[in-house]
N, C-alpha and C. Protein backbone atom coordinates (compact mmCIF):
# COMPACT_ATOMS: atom_id res chain seq x y z
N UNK A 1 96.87 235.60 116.36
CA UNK A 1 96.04 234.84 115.45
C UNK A 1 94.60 235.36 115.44
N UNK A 2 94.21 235.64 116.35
CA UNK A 2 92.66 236.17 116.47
C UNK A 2 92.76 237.54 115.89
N UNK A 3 93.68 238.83 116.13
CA UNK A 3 93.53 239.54 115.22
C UNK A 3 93.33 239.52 113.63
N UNK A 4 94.51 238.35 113.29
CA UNK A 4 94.40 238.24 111.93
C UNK A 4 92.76 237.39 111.64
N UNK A 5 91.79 236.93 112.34
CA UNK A 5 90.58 236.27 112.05
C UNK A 5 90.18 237.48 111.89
N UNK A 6 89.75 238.54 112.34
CA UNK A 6 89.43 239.92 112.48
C UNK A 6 89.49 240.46 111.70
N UNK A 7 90.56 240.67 111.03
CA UNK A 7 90.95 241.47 109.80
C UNK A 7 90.12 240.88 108.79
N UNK A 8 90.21 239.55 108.73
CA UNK A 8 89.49 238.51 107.46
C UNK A 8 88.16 238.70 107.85
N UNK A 9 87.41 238.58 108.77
CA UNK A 9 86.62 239.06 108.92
C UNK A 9 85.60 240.34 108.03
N UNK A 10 86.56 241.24 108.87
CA UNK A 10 86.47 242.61 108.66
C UNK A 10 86.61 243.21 106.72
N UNK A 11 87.78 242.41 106.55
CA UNK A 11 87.88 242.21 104.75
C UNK A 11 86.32 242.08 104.37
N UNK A 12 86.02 240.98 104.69
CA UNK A 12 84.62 239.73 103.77
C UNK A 12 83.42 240.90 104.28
N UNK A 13 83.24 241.37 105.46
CA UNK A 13 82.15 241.85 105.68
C UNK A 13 82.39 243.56 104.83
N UNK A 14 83.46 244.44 104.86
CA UNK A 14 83.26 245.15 104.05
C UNK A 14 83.34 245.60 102.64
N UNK A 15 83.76 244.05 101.68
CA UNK A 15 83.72 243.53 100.20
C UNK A 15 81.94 243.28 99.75
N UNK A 16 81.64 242.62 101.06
CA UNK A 16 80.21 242.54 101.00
C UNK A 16 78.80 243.45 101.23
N UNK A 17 79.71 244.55 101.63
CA UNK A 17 78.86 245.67 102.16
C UNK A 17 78.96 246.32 100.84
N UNK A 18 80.10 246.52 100.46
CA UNK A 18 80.43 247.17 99.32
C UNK A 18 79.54 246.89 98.14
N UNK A 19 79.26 245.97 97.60
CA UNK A 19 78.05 245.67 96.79
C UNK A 19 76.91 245.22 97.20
N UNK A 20 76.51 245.18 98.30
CA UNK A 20 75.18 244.82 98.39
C UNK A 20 73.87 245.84 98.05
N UNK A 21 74.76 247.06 97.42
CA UNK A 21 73.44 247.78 96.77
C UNK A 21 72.75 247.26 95.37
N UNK A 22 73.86 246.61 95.01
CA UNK A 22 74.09 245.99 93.96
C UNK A 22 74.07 244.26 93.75
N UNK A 23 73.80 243.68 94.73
CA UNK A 23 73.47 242.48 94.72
C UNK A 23 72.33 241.87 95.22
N UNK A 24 71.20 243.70 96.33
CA UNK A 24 70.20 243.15 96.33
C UNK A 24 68.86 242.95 95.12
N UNK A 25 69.20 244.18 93.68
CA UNK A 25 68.10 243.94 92.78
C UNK A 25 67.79 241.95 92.19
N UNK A 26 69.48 241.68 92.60
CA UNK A 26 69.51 240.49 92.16
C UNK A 26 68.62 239.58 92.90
N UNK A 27 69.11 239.29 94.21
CA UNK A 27 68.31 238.89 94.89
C UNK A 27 66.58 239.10 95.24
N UNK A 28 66.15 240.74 94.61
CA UNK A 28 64.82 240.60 94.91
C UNK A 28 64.26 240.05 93.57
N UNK A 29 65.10 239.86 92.59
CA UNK A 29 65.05 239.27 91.23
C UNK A 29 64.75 237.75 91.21
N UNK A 30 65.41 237.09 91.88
CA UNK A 30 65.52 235.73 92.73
C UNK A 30 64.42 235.36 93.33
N UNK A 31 64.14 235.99 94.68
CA UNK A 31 62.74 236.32 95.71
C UNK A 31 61.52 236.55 94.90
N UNK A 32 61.52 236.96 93.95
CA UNK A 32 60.46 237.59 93.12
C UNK A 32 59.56 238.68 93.68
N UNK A 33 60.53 239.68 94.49
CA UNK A 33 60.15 240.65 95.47
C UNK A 33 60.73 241.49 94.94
N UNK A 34 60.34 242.48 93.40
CA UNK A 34 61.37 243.36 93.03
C UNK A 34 61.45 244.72 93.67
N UNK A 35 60.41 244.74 94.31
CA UNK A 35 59.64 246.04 95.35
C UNK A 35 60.85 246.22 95.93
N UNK A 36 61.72 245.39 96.89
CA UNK A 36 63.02 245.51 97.40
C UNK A 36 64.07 246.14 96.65
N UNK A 37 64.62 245.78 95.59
CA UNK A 37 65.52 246.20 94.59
C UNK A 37 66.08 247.55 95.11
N UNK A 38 65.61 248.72 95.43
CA UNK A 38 67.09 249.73 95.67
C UNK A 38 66.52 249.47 97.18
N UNK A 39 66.59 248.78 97.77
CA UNK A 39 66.72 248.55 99.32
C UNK A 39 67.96 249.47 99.75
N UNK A 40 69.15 248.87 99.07
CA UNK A 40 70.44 249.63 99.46
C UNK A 40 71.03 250.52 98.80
N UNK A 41 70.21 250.73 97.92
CA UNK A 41 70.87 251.93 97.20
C UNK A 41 71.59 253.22 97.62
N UNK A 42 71.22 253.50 99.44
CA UNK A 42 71.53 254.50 100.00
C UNK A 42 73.49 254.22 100.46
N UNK A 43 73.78 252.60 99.86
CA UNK A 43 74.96 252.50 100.41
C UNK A 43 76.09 253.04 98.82
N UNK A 44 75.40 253.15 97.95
CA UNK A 44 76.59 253.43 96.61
C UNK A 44 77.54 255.00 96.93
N UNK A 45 77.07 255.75 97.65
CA UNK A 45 78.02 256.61 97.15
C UNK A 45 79.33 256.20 99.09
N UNK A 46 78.93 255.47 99.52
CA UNK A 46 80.17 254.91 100.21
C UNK A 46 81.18 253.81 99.65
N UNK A 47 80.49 253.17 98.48
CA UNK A 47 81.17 251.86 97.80
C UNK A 47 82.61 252.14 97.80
N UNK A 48 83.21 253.35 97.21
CA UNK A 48 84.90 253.55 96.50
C UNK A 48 85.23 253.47 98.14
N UNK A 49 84.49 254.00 99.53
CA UNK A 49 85.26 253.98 100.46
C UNK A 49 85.47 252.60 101.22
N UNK A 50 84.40 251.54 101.34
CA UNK A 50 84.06 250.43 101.19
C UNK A 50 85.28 249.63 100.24
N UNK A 51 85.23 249.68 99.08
CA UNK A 51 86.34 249.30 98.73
C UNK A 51 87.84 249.03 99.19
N UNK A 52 87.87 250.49 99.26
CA UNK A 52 88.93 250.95 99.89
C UNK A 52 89.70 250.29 101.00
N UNK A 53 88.76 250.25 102.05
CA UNK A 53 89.03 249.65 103.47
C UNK A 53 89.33 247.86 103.32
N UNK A 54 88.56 247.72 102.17
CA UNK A 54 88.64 246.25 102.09
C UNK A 54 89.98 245.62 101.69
N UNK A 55 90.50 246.61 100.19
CA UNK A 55 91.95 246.73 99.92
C UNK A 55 92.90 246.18 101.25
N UNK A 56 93.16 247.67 101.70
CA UNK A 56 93.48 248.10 103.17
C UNK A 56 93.89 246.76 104.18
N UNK A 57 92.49 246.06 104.25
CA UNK A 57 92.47 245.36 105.43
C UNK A 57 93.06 243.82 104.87
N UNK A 58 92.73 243.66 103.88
CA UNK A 58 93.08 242.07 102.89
C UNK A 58 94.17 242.58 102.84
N UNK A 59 94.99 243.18 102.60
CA UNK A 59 96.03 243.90 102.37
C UNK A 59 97.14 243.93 103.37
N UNK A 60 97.17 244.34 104.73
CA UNK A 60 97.35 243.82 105.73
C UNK A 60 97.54 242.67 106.33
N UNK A 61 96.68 241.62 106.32
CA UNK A 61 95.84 240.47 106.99
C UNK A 61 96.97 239.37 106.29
N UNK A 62 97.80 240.21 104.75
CA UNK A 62 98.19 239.20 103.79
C UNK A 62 99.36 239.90 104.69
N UNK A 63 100.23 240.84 104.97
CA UNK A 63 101.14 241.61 105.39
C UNK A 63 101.59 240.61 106.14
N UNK A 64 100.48 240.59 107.28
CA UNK A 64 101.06 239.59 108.52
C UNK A 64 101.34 238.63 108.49
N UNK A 65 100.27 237.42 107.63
CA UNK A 65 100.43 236.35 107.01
C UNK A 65 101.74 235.91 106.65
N UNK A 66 102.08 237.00 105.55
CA UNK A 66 103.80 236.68 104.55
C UNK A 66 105.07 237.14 105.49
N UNK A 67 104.75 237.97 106.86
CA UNK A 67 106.20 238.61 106.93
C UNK A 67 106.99 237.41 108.37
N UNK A 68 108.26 237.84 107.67
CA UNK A 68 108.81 236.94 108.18
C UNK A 68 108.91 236.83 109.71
N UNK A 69 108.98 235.54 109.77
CA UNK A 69 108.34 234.97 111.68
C UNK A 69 109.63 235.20 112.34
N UNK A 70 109.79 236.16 113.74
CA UNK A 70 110.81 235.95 114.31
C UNK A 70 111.46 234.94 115.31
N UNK A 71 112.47 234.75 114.88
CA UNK A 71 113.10 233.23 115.44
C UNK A 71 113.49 233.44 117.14
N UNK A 72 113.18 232.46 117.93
CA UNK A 72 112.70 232.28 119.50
C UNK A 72 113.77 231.36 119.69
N UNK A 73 114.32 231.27 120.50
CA UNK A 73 115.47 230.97 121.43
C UNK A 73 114.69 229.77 122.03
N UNK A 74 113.87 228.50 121.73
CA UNK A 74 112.93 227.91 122.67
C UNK A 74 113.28 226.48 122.58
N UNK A 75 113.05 225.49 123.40
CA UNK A 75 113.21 224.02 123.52
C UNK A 75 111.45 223.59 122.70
N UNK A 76 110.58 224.39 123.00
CA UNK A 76 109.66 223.72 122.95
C UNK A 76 109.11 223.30 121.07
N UNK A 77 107.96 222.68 121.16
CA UNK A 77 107.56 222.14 119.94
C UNK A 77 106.93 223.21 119.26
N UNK A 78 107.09 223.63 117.86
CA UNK A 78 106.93 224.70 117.35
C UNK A 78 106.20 224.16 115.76
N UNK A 79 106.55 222.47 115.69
CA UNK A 79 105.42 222.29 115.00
C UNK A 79 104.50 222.36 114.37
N UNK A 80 103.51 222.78 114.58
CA UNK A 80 101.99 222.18 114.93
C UNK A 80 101.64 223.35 114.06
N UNK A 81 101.06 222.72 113.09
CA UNK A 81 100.40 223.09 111.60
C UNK A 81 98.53 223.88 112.22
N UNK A 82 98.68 225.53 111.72
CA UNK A 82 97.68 226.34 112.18
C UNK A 82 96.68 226.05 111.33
N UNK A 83 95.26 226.42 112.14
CA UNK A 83 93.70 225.54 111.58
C UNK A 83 93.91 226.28 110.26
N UNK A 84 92.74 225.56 109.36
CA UNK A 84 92.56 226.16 108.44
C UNK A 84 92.17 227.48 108.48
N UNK A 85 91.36 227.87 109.00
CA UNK A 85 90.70 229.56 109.12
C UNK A 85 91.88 230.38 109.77
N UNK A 86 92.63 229.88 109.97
CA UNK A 86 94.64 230.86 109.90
C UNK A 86 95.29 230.43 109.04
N UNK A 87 95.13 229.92 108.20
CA UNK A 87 96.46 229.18 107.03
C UNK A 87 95.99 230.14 105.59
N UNK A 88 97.03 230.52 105.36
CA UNK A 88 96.88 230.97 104.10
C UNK A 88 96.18 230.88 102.47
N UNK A 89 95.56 229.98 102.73
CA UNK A 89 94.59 229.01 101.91
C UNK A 89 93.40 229.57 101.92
N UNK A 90 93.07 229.72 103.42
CA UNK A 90 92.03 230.01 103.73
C UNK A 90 91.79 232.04 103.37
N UNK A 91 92.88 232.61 104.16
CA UNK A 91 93.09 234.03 103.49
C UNK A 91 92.80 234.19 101.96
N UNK A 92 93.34 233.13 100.90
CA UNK A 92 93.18 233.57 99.35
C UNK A 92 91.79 233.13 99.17
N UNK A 93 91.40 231.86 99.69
CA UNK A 93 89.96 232.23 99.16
C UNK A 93 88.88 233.60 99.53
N UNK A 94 89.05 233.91 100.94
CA UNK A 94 88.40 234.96 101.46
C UNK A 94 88.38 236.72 100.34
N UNK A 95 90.37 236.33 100.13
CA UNK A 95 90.53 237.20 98.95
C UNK A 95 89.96 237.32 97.55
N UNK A 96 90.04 235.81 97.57
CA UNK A 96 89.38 235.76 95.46
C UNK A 96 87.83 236.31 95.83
N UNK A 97 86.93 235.50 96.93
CA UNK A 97 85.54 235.80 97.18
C UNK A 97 85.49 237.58 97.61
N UNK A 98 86.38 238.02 97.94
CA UNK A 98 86.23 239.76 97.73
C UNK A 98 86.60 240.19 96.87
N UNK A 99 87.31 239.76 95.93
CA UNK A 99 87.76 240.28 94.49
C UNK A 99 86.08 240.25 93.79
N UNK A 100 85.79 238.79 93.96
CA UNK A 100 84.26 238.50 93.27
C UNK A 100 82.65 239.43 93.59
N UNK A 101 82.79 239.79 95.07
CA UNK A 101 81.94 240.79 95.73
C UNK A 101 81.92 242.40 94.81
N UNK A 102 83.33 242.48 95.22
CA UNK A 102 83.51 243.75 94.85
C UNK A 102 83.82 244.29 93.14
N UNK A 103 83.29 242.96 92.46
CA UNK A 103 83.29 243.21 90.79
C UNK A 103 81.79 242.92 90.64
N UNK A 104 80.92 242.52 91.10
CA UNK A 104 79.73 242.26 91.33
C UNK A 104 79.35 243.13 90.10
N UNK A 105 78.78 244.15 90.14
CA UNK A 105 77.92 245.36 89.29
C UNK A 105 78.61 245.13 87.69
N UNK A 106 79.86 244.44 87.45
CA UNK A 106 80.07 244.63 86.17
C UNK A 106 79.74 243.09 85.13
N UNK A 107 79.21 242.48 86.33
CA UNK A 107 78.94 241.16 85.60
C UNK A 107 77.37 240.73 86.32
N UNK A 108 76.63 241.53 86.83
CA UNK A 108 75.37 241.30 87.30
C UNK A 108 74.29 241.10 86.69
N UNK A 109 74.58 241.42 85.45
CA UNK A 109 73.46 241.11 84.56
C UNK A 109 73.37 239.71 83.61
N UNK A 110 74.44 238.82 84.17
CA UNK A 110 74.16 237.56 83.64
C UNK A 110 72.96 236.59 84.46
N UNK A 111 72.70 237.41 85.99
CA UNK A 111 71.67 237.12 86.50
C UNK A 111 70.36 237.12 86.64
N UNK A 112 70.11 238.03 85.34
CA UNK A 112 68.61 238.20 85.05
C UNK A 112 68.32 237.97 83.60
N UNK A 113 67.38 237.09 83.97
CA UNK A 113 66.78 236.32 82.48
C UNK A 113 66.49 237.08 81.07
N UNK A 114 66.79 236.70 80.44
CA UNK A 114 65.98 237.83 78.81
C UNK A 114 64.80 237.44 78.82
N UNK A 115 64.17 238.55 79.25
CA UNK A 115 62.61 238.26 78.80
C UNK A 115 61.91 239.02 77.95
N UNK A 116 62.93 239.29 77.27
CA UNK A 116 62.55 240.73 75.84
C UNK A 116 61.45 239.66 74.93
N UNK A 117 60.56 240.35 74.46
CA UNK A 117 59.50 240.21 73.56
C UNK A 117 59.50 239.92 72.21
N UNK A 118 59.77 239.32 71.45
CA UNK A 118 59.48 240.04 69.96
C UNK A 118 58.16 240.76 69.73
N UNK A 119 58.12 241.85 69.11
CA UNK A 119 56.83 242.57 69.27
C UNK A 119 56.47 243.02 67.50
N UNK A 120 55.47 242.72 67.22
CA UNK A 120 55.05 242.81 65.89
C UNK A 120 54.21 244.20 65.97
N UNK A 121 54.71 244.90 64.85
CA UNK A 121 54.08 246.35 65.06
C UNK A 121 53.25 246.21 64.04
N UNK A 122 51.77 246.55 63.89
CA UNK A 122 50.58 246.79 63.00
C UNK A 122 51.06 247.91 62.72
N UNK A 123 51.05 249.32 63.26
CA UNK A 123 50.91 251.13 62.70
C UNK A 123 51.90 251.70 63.40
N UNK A 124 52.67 251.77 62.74
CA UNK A 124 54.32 252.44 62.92
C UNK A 124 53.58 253.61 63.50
N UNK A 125 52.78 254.27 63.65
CA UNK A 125 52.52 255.48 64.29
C UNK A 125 51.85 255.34 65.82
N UNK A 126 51.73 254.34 66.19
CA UNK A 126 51.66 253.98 67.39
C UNK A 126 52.92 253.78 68.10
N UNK A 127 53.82 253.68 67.62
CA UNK A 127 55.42 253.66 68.33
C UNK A 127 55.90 254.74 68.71
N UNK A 128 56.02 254.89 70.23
CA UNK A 128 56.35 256.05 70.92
C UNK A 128 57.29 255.68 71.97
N UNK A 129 58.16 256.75 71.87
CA UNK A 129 59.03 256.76 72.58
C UNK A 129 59.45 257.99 73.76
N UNK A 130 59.69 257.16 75.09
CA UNK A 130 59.25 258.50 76.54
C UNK A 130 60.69 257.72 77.11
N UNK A 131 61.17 259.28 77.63
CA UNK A 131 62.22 259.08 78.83
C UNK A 131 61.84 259.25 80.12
N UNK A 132 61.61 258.06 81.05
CA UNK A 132 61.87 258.44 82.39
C UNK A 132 63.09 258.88 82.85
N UNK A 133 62.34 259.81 84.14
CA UNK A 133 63.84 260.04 85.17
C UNK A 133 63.50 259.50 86.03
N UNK A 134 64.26 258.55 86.45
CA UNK A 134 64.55 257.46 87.75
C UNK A 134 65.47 257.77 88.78
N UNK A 135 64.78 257.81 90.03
CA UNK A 135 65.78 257.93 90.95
C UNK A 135 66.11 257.03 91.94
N UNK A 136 67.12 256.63 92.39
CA UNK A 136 68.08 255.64 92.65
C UNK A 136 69.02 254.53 92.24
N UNK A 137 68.53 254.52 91.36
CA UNK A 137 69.71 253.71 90.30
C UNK A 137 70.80 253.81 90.54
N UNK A 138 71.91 252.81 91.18
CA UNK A 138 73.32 253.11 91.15
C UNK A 138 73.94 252.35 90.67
N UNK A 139 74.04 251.60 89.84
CA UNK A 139 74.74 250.64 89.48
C UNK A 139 74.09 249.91 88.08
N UNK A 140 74.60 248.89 87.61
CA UNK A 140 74.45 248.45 86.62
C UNK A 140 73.27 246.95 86.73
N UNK A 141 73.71 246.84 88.00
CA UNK A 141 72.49 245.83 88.66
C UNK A 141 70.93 246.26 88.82
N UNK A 142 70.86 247.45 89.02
CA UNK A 142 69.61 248.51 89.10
C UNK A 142 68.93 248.69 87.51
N UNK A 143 70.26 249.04 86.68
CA UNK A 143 69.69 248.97 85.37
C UNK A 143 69.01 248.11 84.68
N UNK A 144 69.32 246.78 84.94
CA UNK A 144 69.07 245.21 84.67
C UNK A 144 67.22 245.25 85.05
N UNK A 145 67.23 245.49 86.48
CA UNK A 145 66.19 245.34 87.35
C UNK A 145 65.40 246.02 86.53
N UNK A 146 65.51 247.57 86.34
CA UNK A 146 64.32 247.96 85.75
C UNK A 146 63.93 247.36 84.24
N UNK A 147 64.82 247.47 83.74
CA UNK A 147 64.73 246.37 81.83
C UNK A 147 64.10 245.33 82.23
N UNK A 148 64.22 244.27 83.34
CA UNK A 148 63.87 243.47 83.34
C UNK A 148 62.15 243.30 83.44
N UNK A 149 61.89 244.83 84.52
CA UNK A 149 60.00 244.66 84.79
C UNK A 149 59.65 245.40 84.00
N UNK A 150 60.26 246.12 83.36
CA UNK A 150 59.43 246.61 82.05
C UNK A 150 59.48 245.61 80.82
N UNK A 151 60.48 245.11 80.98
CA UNK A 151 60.04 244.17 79.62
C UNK A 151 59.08 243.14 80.04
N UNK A 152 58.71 242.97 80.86
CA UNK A 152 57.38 242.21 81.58
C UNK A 152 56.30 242.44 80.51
N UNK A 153 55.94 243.80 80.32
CA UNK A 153 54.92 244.42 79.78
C UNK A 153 54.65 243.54 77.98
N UNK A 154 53.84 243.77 77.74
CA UNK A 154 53.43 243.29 76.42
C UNK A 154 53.73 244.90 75.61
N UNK A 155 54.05 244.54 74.35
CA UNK A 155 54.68 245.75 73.41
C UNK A 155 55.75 246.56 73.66
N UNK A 156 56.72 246.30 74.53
CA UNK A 156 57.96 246.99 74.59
C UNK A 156 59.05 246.49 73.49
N UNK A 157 59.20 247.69 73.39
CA UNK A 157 59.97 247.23 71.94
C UNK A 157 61.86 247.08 72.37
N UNK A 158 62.01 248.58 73.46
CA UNK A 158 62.98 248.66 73.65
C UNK A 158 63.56 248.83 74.85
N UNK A 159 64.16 248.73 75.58
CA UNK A 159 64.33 249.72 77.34
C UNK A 159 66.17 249.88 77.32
N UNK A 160 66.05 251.16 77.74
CA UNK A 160 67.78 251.85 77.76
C UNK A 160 67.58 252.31 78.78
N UNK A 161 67.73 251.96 80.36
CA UNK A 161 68.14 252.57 81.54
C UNK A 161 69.69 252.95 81.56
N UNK A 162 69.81 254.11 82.50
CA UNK A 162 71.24 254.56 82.48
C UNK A 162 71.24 255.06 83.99
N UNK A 163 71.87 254.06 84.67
CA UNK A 163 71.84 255.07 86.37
C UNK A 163 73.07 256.08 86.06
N UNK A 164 73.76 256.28 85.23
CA UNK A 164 74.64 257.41 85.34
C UNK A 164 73.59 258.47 85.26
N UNK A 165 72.61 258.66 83.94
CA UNK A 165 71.74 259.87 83.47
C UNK A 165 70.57 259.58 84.65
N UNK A 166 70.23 258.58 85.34
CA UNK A 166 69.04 258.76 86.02
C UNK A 166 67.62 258.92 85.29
N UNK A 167 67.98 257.71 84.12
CA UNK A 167 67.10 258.03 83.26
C UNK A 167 66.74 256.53 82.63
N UNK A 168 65.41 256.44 82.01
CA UNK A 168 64.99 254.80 81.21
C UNK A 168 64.37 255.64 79.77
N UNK A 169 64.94 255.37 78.92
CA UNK A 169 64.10 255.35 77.98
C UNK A 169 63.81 253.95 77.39
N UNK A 170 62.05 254.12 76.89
CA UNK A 170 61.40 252.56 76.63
C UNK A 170 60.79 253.61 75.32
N UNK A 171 61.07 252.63 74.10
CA UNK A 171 60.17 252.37 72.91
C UNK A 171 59.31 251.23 73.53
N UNK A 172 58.13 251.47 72.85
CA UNK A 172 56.79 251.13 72.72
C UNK A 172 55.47 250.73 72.24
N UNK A 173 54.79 250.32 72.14
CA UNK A 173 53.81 250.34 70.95
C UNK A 173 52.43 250.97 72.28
N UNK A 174 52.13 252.04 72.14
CA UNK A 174 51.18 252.55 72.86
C UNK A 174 49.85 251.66 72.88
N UNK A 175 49.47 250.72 71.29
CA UNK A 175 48.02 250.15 71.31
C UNK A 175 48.66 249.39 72.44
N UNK A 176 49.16 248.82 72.74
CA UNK A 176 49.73 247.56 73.74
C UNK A 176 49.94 247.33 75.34
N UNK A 177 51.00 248.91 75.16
CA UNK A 177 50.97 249.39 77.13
C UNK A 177 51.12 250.66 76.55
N UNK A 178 51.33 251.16 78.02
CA UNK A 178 50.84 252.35 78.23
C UNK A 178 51.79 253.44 79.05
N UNK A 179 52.31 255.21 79.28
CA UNK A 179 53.12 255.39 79.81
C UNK A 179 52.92 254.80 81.41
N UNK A 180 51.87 255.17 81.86
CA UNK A 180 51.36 254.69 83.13
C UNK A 180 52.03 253.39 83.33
N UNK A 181 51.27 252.41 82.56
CA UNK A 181 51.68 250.88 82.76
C UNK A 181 52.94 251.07 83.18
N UNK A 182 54.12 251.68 82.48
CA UNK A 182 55.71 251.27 82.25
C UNK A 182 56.34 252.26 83.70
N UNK A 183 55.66 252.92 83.93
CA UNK A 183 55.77 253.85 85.12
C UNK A 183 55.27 253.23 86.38
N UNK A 184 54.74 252.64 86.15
CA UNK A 184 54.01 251.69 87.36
C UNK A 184 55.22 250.24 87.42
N UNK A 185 55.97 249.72 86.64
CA UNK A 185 56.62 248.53 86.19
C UNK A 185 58.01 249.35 87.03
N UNK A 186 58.60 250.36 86.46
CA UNK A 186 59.34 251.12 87.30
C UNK A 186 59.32 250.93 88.27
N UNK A 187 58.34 251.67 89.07
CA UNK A 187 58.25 252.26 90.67
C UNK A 187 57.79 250.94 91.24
N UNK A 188 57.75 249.43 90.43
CA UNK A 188 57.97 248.46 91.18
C UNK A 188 58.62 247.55 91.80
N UNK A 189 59.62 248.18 91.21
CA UNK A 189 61.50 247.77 91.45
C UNK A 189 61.76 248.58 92.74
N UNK A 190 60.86 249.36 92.97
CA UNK A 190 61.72 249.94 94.34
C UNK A 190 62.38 251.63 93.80
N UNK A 191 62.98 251.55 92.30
CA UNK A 191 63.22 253.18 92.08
C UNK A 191 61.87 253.77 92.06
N UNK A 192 62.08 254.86 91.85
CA UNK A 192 61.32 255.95 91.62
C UNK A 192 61.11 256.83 90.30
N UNK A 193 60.09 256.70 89.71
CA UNK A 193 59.94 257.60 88.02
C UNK A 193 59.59 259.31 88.72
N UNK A 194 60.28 259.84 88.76
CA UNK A 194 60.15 261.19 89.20
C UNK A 194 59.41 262.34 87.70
N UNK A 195 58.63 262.77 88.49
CA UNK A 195 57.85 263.29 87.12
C UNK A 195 58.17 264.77 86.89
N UNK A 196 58.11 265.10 85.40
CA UNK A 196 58.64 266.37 85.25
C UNK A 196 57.84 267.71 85.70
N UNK A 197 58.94 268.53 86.14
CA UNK A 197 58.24 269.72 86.53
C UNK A 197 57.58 270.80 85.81
């Protein structure tokens, strides 16, 4: 029985490891500490293995759970109904709550507010448009984060982060902010606007 606590254990803590690169922009989103935001970013390119193990171990944990109990030759009382944190009840929730961990990044952005602008443009020739390259972005939670402190800014018209390209592009109204400003709004999330060579 204590192995199988172990395993469940071991499940929840590496479902949770598994996105927490991705569940801390949220949280410094929350905190109002976005400076934190790729805190963990150094954990994404272990996630598929993270995953993996979690599979693996929930996977198992359910193995032992379902397979059939071998029958004992015994007088004694055999009874006695196992705690909840061994009963199978307790295993599926541990399971649904790592199913939920480990989908994290594809539904993370219902966690951050729209704070997009309407922005009234005076001189269409003041509308400019710049691509950052951002580095650390791994996820879709990261993307959120940065849209979110750049649209902070007054005159953003638009923001398209992409942690696949490692890149933000923001339309703009230059009388309004500025590349600086939006580069500074960036590198306050915790990524990095890496400047061209």
């Amino acid at each position: 029985m204590k192995s199988e606590n172990k395993l469940i254990g071991t499940g929840l803590l590496t479902a949770i490891t598994a996105s927490l690169c991705c569940i801390t922009p949220v949280l410094a989103l929350i905190a109002g500490t976005n400076g934190i935001a790729s805190t963990f970013s150094w954990i994404e390119p272990f996630r598929p293995y993270l995953i993996g193990l979690t599979i693996l171990v929930l996977g198992f944990a359910w193995y032992q759970k379902l397979k059939p109990q071998k029958e004992i030759d015994c007088e004694c009382d055999t009874d006695e109904k196992p705690k909840f944190i061994q009963s199978k009840t307790f295993l599926a929730i541990v399971t649904v709550f790592a199913i939920i961990m480990l989908a994290f990044p594809y539904y993370s952005s219902i966690f951050y507010p729209d704070n997009k602008k309407e922005v009234v443009i005076v001189n269409q020739s003041n509308i400019q448009t710049v691509n950052f390259n951002v580095q650390g972005m791994t996820c879709a939670g990261c993307e959120e984060s940065i849209k979110h402190a750049v649209n902070e800014l007054d005159g953003i018209i638009n923001v398209t982060p992409s942690y696949e390209k490692g890149s933000a592009m923001v339309e703009f109204d230059r009388s309004k902010t500025s590349k600086v400003a939006i580069e500074k709004a960036i590198n306050s999330t915790g990524y990095k606007v890496i400047k061209d060579k």
